[in-house]
Protein backbone atom coordinates (compact mmCIF):
# COMPACT_ATOMS: atom_id res chain seq x y z
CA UNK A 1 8.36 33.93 2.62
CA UNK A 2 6.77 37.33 1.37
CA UNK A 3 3.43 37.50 -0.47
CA UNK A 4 4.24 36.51 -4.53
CA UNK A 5 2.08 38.05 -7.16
CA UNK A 6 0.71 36.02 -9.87
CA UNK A 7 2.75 35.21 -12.56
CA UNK A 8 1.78 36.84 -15.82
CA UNK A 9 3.62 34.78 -18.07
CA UNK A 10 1.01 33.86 -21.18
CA UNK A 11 0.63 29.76 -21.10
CA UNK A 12 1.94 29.61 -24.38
CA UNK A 13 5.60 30.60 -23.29
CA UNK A 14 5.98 29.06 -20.36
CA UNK A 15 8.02 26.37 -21.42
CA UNK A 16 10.62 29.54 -22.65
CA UNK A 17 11.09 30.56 -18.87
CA UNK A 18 14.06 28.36 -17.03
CA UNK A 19 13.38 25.74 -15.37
CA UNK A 20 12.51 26.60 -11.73
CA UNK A 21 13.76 24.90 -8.66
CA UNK A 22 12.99 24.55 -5.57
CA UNK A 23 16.30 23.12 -3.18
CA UNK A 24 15.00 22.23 0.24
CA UNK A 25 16.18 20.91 3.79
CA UNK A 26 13.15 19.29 5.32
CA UNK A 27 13.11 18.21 8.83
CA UNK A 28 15.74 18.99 11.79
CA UNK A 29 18.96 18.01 9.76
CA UNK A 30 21.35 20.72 10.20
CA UNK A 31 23.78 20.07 7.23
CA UNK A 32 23.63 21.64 3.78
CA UNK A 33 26.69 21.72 2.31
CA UNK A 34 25.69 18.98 -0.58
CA UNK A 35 21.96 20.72 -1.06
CA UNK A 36 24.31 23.98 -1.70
CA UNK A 37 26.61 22.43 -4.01
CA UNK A 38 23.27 21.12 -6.07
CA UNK A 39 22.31 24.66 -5.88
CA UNK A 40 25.29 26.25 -7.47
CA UNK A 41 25.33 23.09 -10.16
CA UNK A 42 21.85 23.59 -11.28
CA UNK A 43 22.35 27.23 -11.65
CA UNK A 44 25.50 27.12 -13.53
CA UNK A 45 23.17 25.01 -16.22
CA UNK A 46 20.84 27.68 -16.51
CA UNK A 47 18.29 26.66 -13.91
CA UNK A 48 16.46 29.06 -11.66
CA UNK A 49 17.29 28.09 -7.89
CA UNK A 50 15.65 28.56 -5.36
CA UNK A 51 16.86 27.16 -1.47
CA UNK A 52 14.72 27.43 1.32
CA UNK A 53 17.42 27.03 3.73
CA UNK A 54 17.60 24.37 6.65
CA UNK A 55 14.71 23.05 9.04
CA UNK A 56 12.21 23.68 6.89
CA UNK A 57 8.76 21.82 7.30
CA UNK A 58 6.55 19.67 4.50
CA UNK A 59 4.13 22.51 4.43
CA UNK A 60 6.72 25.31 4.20
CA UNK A 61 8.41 23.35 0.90
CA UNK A 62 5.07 22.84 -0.66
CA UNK A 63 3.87 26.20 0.08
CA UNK A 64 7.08 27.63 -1.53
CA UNK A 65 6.72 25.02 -4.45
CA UNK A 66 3.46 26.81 -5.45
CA UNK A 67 4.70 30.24 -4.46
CA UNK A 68 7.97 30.04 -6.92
CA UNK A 69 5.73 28.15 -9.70
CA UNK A 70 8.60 25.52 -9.46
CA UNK A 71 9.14 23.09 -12.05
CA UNK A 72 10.71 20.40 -9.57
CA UNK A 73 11.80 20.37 -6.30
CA UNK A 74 14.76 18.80 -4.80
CA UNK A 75 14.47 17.11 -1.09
CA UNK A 76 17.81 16.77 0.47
CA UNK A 77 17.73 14.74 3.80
CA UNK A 78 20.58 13.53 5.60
CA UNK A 79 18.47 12.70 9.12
CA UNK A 80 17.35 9.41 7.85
CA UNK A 81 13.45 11.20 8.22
CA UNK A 82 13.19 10.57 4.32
CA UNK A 83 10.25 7.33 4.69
CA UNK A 84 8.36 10.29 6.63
CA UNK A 85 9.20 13.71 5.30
CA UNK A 86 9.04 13.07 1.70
CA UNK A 87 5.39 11.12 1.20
CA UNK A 88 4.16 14.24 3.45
CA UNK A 89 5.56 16.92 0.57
CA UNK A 90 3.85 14.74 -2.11
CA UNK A 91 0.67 14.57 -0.35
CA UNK A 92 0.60 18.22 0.08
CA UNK A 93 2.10 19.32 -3.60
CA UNK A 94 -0.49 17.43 -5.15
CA UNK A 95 -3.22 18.89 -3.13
CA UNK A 96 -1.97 22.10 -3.77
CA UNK A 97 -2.17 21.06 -7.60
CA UNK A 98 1.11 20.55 -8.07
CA UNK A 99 1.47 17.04 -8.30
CA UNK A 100 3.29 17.46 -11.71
CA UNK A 101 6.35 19.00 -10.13
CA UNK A 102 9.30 16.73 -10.71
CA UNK A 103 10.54 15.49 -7.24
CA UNK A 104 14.75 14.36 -6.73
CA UNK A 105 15.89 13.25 -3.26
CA UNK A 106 19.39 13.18 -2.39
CA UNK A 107 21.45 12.10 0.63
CA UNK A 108 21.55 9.24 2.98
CA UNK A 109 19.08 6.90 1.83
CA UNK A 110 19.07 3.28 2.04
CA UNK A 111 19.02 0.88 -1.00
CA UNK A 112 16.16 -0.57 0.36
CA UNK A 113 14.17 2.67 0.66
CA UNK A 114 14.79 3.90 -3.12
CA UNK A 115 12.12 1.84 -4.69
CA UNK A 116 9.76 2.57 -2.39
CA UNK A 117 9.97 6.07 -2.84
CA UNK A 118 10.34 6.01 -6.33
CA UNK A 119 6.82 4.26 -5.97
CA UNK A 120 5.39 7.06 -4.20
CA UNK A 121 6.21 9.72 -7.21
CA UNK A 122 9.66 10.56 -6.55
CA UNK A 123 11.10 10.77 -9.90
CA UNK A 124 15.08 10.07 -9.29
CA UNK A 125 16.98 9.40 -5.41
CA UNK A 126 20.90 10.03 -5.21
CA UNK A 127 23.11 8.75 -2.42
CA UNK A 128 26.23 10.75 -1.59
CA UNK A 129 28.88 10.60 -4.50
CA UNK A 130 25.97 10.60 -7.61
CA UNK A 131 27.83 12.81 -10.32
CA UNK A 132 25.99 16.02 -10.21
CA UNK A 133 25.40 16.26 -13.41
CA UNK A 134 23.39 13.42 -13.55
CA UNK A 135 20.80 15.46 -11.30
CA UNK A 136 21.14 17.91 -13.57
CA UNK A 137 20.33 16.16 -16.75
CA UNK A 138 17.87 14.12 -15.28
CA UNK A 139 16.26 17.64 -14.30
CA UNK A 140 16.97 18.89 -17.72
CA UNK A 141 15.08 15.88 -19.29
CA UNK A 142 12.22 15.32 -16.99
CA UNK A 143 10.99 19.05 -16.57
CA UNK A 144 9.85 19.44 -20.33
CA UNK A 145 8.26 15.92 -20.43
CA UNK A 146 6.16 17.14 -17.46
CA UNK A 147 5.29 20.50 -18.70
CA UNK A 148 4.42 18.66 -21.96
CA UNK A 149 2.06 16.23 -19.52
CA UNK A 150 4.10 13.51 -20.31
């Protein structure tokens, strides 16, 4: 990641910009075919996408979070790390100020684990074979409501 000037976008069109999203790998899992697929999908519906590749660390997501000016990030972790990994990027987006990004994990998580995380802030959790474009609405519909500080 390369230094990223300030964006000079006036506050009053902000919410004309596309939605900006951060797709991210955290921890050692070394598969991201799925995260890539989410990619692609979120683009195709207009989104900017942005996907920090594999074995990336809580700080490096929330870093790039703040970077990018993301609107929400999405966490995808197959390593079973999630009860770990993800209440560490919440901590540090919303001491970096972010804490009004909207936050999606996807992969292997356990039943048991998605209200728990959904506790924490995580806004929606998909387990393999969610239809896409439920992600994609529920980024569609959640993004404006938190720009609006819904």
């Amino acid at each position: 990641m390369g230094y990223s000037a300030p964006r000079t976008i006036p506050e009053e069109h902000e919410v004309d910009r596309p939605i900006r999203v951060v797709i991210a790998k955290p921890g050692l899992d070394g598969h991201d075919r799925g995260a890539k697929i989410i990619a692609r999908s979120l683009r195709d519906a207009g989104m900017e996408v942005i996907y920090t590749g594999l074995h990336q660390t809580p700080e490096q997501i929330a870093a790039t979070v703040v970077q990018e000016d993301a609107d929400a990030v999405g966490l995808s972790i197959l390593s079973g790390a999630h009860m770990t990994l993800v209440p560490r990027v919440l901590d540090l987006l919303r001491a970096e100020g972010a804490g009004d990004v909207v936050v999606i994990v996807g992969g292997t998580i356990p039943r048991d684990d998605i209200g728990p995380l959904r506790e924490m802030g995580v806004g929606a959790v998909y387990t393999p074979g969610a239809p896409v474009e439920e992600m994609v609405g529920f980024i569609e519909r959640s993004v404006p409501a938190a720009r609006a500080g819904a």
